[in-house]
C-alpha atoms as a PDB file:
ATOM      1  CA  UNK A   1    -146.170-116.248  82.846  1.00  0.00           C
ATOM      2  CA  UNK A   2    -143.367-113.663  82.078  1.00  0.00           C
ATOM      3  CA  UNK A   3    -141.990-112.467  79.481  1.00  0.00           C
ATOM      4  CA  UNK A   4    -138.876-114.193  78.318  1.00  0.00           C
ATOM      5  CA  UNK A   5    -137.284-117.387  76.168  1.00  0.00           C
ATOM      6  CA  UNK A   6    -137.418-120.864  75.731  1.00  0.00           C
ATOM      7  CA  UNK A   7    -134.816-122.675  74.360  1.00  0.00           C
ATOM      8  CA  UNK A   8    -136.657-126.163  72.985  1.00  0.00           C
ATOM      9  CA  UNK A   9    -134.883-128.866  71.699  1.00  0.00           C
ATOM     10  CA  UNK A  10    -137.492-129.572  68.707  1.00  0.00           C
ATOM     11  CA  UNK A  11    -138.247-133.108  67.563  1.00  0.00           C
ATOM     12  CA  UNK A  12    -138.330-134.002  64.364  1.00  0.00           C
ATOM     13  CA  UNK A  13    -141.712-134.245  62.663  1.00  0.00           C
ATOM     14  CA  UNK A  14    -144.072-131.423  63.628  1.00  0.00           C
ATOM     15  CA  UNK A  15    -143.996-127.921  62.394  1.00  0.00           C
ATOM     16  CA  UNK A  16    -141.693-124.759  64.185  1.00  0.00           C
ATOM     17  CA  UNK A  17    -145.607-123.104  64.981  1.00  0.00           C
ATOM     18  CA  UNK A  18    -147.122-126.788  66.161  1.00  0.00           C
ATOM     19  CA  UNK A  19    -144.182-126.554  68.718  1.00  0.00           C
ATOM     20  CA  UNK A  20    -145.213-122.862  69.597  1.00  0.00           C
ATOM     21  CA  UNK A  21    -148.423-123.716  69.963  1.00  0.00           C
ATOM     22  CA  UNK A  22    -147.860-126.713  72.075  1.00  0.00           C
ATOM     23  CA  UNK A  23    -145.808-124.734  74.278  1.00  0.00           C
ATOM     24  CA  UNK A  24    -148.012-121.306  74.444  1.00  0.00           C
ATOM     25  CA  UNK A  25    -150.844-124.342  75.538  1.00  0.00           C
ATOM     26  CA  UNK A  26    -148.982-125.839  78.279  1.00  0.00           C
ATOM     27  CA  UNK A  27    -147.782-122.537  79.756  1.00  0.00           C
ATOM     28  CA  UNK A  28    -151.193-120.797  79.451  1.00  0.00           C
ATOM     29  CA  UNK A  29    -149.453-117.851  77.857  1.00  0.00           C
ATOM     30  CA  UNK A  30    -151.135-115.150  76.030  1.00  0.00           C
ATOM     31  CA  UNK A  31    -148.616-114.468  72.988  1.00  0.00           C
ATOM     32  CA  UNK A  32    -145.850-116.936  71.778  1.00  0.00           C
ATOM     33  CA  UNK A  33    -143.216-117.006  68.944  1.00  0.00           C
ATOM     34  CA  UNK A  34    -140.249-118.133  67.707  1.00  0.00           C
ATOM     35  CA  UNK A  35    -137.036-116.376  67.040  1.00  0.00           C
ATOM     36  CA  UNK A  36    -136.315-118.758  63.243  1.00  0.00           C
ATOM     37  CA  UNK A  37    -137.974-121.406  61.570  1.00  0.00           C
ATOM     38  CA  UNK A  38    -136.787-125.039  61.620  1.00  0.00           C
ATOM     39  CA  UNK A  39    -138.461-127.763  59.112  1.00  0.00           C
ATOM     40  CA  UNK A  40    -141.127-130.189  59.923  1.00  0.00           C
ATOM     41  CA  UNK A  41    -137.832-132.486  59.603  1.00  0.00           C
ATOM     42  CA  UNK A  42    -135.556-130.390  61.663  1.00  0.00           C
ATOM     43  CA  UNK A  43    -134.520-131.174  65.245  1.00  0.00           C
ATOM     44  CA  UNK A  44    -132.751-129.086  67.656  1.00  0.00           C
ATOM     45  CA  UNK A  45    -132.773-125.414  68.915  1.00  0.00           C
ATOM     46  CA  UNK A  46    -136.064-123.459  68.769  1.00  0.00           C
ATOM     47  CA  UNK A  47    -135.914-120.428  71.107  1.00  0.00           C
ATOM     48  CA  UNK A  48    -139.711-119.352  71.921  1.00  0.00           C
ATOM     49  CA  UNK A  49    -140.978-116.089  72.742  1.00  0.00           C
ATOM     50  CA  UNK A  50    -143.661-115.709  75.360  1.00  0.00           C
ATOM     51  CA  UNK A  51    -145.476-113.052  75.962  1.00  0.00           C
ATOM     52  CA  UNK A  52    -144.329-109.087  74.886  1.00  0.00           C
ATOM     53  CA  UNK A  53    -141.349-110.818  74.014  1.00  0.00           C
ATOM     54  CA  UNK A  54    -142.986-112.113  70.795  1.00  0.00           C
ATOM     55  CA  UNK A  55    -141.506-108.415  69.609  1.00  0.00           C
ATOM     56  CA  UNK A  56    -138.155-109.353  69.135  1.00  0.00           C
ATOM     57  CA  UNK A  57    -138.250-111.671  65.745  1.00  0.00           C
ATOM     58  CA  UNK A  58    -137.456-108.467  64.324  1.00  0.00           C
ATOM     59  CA  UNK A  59    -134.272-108.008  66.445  1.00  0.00           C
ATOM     60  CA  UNK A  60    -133.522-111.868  65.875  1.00  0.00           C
ATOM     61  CA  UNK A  61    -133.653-112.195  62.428  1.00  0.00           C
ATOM     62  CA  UNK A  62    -130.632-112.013  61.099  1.00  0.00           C
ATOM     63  CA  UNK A  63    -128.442-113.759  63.992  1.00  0.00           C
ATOM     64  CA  UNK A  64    -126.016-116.354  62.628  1.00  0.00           C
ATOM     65  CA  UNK A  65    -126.573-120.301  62.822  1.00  0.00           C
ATOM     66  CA  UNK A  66    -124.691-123.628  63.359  1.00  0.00           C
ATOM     67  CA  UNK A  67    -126.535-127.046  62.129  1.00  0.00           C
ATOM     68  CA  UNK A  68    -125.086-131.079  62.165  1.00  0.00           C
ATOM     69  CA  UNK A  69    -126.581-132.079  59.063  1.00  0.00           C
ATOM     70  CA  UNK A  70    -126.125-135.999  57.065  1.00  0.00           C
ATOM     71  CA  UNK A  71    -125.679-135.146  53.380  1.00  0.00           C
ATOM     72  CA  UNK A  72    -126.117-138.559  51.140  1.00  0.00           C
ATOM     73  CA  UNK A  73    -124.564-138.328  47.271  1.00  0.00           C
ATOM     74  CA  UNK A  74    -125.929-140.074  44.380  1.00  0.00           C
ATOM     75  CA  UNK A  75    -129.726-140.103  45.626  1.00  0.00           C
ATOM     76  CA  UNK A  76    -132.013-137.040  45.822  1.00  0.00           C
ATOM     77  CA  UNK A  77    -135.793-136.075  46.278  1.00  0.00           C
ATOM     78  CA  UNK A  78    -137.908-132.922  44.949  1.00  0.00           C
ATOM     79  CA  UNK A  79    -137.257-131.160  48.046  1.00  0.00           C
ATOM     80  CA  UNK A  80    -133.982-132.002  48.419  1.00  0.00           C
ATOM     81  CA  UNK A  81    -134.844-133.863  51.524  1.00  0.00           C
ATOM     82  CA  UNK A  82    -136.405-137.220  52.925  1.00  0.00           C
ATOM     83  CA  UNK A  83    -139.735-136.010  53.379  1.00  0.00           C
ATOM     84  CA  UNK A  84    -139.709-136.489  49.068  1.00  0.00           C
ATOM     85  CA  UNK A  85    -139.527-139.547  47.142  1.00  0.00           C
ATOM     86  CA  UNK A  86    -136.328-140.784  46.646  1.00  0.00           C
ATOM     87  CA  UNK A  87    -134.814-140.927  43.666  1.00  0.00           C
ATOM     88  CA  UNK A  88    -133.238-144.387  42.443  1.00  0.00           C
ATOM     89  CA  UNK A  89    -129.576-144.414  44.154  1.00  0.00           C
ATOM     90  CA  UNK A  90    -126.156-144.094  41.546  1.00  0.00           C
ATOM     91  CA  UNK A  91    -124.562-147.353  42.067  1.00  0.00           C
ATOM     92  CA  UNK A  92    -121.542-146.590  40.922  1.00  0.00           C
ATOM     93  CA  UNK A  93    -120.762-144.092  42.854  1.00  0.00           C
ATOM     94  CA  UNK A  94    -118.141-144.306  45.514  1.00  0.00           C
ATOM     95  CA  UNK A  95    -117.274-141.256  47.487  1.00  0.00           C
ATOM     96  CA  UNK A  96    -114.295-140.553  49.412  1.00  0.00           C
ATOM     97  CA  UNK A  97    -113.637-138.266  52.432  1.00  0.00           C
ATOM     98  CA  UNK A  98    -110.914-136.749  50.311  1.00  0.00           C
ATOM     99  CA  UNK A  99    -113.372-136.048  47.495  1.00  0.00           C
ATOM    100  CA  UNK A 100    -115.614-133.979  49.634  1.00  0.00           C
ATOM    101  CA  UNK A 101    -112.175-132.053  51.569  1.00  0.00           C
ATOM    102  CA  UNK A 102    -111.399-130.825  47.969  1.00  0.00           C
ATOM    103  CA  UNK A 103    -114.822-129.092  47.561  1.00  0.00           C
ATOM    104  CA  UNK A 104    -115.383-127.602  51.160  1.00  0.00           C
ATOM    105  CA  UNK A 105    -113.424-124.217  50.254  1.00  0.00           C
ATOM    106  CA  UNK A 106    -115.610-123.226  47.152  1.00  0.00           C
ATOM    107  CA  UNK A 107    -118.645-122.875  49.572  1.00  0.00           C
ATOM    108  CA  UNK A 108    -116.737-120.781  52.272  1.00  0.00           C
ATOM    109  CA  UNK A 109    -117.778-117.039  52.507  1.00  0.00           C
ATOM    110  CA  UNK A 110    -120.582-114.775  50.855  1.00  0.00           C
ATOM    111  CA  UNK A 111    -121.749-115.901  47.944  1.00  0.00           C
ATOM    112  CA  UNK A 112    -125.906-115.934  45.648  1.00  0.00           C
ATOM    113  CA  UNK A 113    -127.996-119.113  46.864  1.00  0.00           C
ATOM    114  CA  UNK A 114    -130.960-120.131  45.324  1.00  0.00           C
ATOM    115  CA  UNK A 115    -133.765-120.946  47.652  1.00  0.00           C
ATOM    116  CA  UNK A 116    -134.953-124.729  47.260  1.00  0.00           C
ATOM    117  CA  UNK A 117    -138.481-124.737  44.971  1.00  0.00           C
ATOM    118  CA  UNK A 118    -139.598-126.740  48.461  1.00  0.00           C
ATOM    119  CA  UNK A 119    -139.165-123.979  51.191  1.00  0.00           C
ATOM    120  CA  UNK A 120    -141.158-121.088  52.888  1.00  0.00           C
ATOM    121  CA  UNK A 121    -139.994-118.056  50.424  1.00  0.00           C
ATOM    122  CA  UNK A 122    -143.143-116.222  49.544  1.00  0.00           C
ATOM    123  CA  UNK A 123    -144.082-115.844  45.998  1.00  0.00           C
ATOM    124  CA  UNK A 124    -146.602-112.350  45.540  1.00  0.00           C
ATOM    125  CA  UNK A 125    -148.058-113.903  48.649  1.00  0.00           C
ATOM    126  CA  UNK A 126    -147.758-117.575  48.559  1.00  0.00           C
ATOM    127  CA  UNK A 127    -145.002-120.157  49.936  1.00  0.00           C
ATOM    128  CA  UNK A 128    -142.766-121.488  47.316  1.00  0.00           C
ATOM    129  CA  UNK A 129    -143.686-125.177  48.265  1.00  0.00           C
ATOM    130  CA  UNK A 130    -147.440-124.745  47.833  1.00  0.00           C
ATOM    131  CA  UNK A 131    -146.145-123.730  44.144  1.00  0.00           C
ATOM    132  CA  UNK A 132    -144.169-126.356  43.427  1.00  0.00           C
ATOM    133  CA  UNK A 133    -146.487-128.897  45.223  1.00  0.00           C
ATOM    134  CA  UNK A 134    -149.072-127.418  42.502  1.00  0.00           C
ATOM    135  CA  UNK A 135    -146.531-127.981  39.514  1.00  0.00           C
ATOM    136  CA  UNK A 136    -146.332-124.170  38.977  1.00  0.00           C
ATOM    137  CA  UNK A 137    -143.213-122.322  38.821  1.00  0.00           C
ATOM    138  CA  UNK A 138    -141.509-120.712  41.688  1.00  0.00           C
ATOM    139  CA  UNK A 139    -139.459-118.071  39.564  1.00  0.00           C
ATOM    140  CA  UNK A 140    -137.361-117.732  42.992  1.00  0.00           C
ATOM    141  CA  UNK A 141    -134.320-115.506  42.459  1.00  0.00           C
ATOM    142  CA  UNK A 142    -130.988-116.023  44.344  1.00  0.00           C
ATOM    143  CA  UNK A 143    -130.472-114.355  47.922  1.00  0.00           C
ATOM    144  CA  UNK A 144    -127.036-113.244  48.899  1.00  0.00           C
ATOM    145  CA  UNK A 145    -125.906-116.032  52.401  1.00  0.00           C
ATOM    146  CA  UNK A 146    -122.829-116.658  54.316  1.00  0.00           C
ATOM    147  CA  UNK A 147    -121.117-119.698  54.529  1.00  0.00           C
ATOM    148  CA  UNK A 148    -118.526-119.034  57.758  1.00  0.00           C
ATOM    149  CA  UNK A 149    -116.986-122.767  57.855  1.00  0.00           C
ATOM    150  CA  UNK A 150    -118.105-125.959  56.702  1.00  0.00           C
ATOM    151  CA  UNK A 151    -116.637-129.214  58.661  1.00  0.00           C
ATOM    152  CA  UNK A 152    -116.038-132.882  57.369  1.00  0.00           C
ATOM    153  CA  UNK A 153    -117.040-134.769  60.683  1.00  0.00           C
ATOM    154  CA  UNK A 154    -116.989-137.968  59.300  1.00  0.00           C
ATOM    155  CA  UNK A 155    -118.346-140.532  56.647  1.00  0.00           C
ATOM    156  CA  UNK A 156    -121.136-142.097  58.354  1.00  0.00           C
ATOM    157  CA  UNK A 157    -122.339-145.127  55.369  1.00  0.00           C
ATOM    158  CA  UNK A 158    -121.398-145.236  51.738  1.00  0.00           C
ATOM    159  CA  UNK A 159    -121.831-141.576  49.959  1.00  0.00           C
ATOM    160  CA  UNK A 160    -123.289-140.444  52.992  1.00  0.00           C
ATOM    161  CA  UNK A 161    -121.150-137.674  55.290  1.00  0.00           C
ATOM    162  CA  UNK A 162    -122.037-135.718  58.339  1.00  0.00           C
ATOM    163  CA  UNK A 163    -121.184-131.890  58.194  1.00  0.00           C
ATOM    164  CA  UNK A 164    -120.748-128.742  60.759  1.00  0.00           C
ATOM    165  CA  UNK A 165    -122.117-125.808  59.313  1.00  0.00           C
ATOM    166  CA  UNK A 166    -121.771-122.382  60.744  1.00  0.00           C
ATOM    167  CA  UNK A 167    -123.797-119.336  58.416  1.00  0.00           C
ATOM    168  CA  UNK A 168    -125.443-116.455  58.213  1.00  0.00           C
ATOM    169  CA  UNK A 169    -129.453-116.474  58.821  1.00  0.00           C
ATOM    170  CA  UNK A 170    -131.642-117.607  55.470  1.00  0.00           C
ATOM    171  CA  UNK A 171    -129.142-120.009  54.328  1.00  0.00           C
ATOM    172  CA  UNK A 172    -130.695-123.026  53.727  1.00  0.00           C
ATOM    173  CA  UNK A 173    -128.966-126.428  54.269  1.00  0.00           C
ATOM    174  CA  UNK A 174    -130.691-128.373  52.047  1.00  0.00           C
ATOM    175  CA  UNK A 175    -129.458-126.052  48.905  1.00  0.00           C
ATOM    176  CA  UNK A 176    -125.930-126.472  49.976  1.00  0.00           C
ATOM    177  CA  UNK A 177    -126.263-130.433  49.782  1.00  0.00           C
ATOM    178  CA  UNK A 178    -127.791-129.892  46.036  1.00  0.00           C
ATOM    179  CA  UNK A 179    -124.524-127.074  44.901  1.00  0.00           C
ATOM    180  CA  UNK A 180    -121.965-129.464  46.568  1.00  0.00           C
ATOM    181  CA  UNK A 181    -123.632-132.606  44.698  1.00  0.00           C
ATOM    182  CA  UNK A 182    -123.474-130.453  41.495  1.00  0.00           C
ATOM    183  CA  UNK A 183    -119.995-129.510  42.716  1.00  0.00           C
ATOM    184  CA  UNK A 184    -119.477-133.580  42.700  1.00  0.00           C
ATOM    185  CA  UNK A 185    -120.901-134.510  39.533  1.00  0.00           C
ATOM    186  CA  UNK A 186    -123.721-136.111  41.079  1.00  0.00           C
ATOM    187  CA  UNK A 187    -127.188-135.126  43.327  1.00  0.00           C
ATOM    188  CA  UNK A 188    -127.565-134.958  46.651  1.00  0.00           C
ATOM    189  CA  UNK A 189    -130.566-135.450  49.463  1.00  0.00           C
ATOM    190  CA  UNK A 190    -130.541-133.754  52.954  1.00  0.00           C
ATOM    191  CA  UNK A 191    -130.733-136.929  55.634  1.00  0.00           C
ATOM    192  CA  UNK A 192    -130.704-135.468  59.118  1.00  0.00           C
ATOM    193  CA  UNK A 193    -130.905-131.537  60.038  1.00  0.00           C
ATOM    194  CA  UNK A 194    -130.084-130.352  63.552  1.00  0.00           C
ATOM    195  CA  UNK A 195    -129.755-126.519  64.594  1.00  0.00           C
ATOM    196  CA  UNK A 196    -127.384-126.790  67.655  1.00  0.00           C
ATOM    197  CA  UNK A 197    -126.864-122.621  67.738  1.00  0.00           C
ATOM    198  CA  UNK A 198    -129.531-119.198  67.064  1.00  0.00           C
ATOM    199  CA  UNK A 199    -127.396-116.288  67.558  1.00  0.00           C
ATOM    200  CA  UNK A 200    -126.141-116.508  71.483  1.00  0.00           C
ATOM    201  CA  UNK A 201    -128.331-119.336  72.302  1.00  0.00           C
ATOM    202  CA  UNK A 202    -127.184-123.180  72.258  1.00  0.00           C
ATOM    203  CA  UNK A 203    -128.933-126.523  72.005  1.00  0.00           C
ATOM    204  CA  UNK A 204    -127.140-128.073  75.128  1.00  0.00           C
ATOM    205  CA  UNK A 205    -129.114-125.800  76.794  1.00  0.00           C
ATOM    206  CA  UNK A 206    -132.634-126.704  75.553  1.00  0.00           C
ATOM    207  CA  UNK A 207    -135.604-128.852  76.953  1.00  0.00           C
ATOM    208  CA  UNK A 208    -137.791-130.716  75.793  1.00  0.00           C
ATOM    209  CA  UNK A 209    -141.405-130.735  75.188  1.00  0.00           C
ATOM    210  CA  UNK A 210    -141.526-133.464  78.098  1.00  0.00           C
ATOM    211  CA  UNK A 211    -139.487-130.998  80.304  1.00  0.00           C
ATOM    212  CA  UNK A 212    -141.916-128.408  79.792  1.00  0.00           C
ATOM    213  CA  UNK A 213    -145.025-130.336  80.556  1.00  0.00           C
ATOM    214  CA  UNK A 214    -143.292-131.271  83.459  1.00  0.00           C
ATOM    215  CA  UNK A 215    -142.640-127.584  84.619  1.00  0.00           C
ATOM    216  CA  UNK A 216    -138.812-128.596  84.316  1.00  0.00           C
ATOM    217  CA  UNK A 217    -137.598-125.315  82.616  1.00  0.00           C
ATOM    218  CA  UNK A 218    -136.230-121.837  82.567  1.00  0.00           C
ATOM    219  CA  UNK A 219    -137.228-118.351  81.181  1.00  0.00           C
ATOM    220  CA  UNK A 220    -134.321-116.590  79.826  1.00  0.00           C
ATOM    221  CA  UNK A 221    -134.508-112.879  80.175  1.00  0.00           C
ATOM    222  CA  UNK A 222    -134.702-110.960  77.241  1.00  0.00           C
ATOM    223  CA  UNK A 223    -131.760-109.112  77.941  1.00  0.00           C
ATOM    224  CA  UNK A 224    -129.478-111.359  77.490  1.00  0.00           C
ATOM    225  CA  UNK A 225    -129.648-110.292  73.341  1.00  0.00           C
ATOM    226  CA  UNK A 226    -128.659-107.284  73.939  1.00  0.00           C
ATOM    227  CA  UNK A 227    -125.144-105.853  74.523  1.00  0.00           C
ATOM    228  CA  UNK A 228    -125.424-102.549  74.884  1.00  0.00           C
ATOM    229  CA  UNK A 229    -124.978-100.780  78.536  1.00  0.00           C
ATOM    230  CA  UNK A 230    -126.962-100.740  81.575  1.00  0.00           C
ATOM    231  CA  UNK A 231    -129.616 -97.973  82.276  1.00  0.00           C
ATOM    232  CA  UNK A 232    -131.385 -98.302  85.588  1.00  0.00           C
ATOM    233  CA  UNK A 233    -134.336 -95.418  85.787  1.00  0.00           C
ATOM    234  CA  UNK A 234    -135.274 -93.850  89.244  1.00  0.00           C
ATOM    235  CA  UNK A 235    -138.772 -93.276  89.981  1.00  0.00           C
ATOM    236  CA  UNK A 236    -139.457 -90.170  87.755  1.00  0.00           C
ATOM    237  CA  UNK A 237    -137.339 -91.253  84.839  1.00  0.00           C
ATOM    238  CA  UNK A 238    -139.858 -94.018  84.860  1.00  0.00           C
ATOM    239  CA  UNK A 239    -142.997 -92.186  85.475  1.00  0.00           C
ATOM    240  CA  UNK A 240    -141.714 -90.126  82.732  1.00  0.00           C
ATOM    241  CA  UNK A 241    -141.720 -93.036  80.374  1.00  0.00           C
ATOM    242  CA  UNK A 242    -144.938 -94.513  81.405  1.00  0.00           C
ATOM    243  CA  UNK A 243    -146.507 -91.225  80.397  1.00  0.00           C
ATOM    244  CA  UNK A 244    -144.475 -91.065  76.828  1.00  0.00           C
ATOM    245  CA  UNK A 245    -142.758 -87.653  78.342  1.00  0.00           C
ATOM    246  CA  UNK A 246    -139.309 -86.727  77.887  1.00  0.00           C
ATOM    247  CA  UNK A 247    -136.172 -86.824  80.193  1.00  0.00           C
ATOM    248  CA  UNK A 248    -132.851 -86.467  80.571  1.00  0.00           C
ATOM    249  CA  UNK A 249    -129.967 -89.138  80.070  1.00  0.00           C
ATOM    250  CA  UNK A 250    -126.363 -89.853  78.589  1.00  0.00           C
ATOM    251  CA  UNK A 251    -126.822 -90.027  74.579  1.00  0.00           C
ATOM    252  CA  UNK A 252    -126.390 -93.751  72.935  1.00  0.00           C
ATOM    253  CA  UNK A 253    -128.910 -96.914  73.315  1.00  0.00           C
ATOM    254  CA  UNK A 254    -129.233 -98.787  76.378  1.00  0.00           C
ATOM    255  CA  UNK A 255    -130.654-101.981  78.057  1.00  0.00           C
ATOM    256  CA  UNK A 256    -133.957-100.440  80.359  1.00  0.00           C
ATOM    257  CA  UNK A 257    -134.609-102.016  83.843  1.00  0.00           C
ATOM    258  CA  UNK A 258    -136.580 -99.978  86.709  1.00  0.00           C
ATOM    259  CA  UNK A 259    -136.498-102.088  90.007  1.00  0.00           C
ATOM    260  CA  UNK A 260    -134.286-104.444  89.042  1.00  0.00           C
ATOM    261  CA  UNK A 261    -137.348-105.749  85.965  1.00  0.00           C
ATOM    262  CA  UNK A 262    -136.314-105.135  82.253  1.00  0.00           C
ATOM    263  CA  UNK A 263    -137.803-102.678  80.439  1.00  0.00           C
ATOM    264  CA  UNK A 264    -136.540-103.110  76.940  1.00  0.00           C
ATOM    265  CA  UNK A 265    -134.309-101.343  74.680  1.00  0.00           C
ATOM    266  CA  UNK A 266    -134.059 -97.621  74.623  1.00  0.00           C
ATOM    267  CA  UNK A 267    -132.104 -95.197  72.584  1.00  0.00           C
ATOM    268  CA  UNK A 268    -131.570 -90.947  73.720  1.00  0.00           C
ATOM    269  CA  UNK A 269    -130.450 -88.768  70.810  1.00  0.00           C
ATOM    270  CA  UNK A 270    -129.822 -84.993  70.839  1.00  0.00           C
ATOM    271  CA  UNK A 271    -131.459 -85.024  74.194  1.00  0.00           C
ATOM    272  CA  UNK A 272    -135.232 -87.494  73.134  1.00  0.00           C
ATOM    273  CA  UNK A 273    -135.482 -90.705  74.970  1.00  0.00           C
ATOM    274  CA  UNK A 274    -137.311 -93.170  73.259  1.00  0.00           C
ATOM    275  CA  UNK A 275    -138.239 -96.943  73.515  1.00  0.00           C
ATOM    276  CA  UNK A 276    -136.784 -99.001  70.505  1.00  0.00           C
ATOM    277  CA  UNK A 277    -137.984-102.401  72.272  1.00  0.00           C
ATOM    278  CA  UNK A 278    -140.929-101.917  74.788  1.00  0.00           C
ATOM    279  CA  UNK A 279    -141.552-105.283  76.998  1.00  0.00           C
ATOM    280  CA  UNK A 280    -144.371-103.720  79.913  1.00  0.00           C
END
């Protein structure tokens, strides 16, 4: 199996490293990853890593994210989700598209989120969550986000709205349905949770679990992250890099390929070559 990307279409209900590990099974790879968790709960775009590209999370981290995500008012759970118990619903609240239009701009641009007591933020080693689940404090402390646009799609049952949400990487979703509730005089529960972009990739391009079982699929190449120019090595350039010695090329960072097969990412600066990324 090569190295390369995945783009899965996730199902709701098992874990982003269940998936991973159902799909490093079926291809019989040696090494796979994924480029940004989704919850047990989340659906939608998981790219995996197989193989030497497991060494781009780093890389990936901090590439930007749209989700379609159901908000419902006046009902919420401990982790601000369904997978909580509910809460008893506010009957007398009545929601309007027009109350939710006159929020939307407070949550636009950079701004301090607090991480949900539920989520994966490590406490001096442990996950929030398995503090909370304990009944022990979290003590989490805000993290700056980016909220690029928020979109009213429509109003899908009473107090219940679906939303577009395009942000920066470690925003969660399911704290912006709690601050807009708060925002509304009321509380808030996360419904529905799909990831339909990570960074350049998009969902409509995804398979499924299914697809990949039955060998129905593409590897992207690495590469395609990367923007920087083209660097093809000859024959000693590359023997020179197999054998971690020096040689000459144009100054900046560049994309790697010998023979048409790429290398990775590779930077020369006052006249040193060296491998940022190395993928063989």
């Amino acid at each position: 199996m090569q190295n390369g990307i995945i783009l899965l279409n996730k199902p709701a209900g098992i874990s982003s490293n269940s998936a991973v590990n159902k799909v490093k099974y079926m291809l019989k790879a040696n090494k796979a990853g994924h480029l940004g968790t989704l919850d047990v709960l989340g659906e939608g775009l998981l790219p995996i890593t197989i193989n030497k590209a497991t060494k781009l999370f780093d890389y990936f981290l901090k590439k930007d994210k749209t989700y379609l995500t159901i908000f419902k008012f006046g009902q919420t759970s401990p982790t601000l989700d369904m997978e909580g118990p509910l809460s008893e619903e506010d009957a007398n609240l009545d929601l309007q598209e027009k109350d939710i239009e006159q929020i939307l701009s407070k949550f636009i641009g950079r701004q301090n989120q607090m991480p949900p007591s539920y989520s994966a933020k490590k406490i001096n080693g442990k996950k929030a969550y398995q503090l909370a689940r304990a009944g022990m404090e979290t003590n989490l402390k805000p993290k700056q986000i980016e909220i690029y646009d928020i979109k009213l799609l429509k109003k899908t049952a009473k107090n219940t709205f679906e939303f577009e949400i395009d942000c920066s990487s470690g925003t969660f979703i399911r704290a912006i349905c709690r601050d807009m509730a708060k925002e509304l005089s009321t509380y808030g529960v996360m419904q529905r949770i799909i990831r339909t972009r990570c960074g350049c990739f998009s969902l409509k391009d995804a398979v499924t679990l299914k697809d990949i079982e039955q060998g129905n699929f593409s590897v992207i190449s690495p590469e395609v992250l990367f923007e920087q120019p083209r660097l093809d090595l000859n024959q000693t350039q590359f023997e020179a890099l197999q054998n971690g010695r020096n040689f000459q090329t144009d100054e900046g960072q560049f994309k790697i390929f010998f023979k048409n097969q790429f290398l990775g990412l590779g930077q020369c600066e006052k006249g040193k070559f060296k491998m940022l990324i190395r993928l063989f």
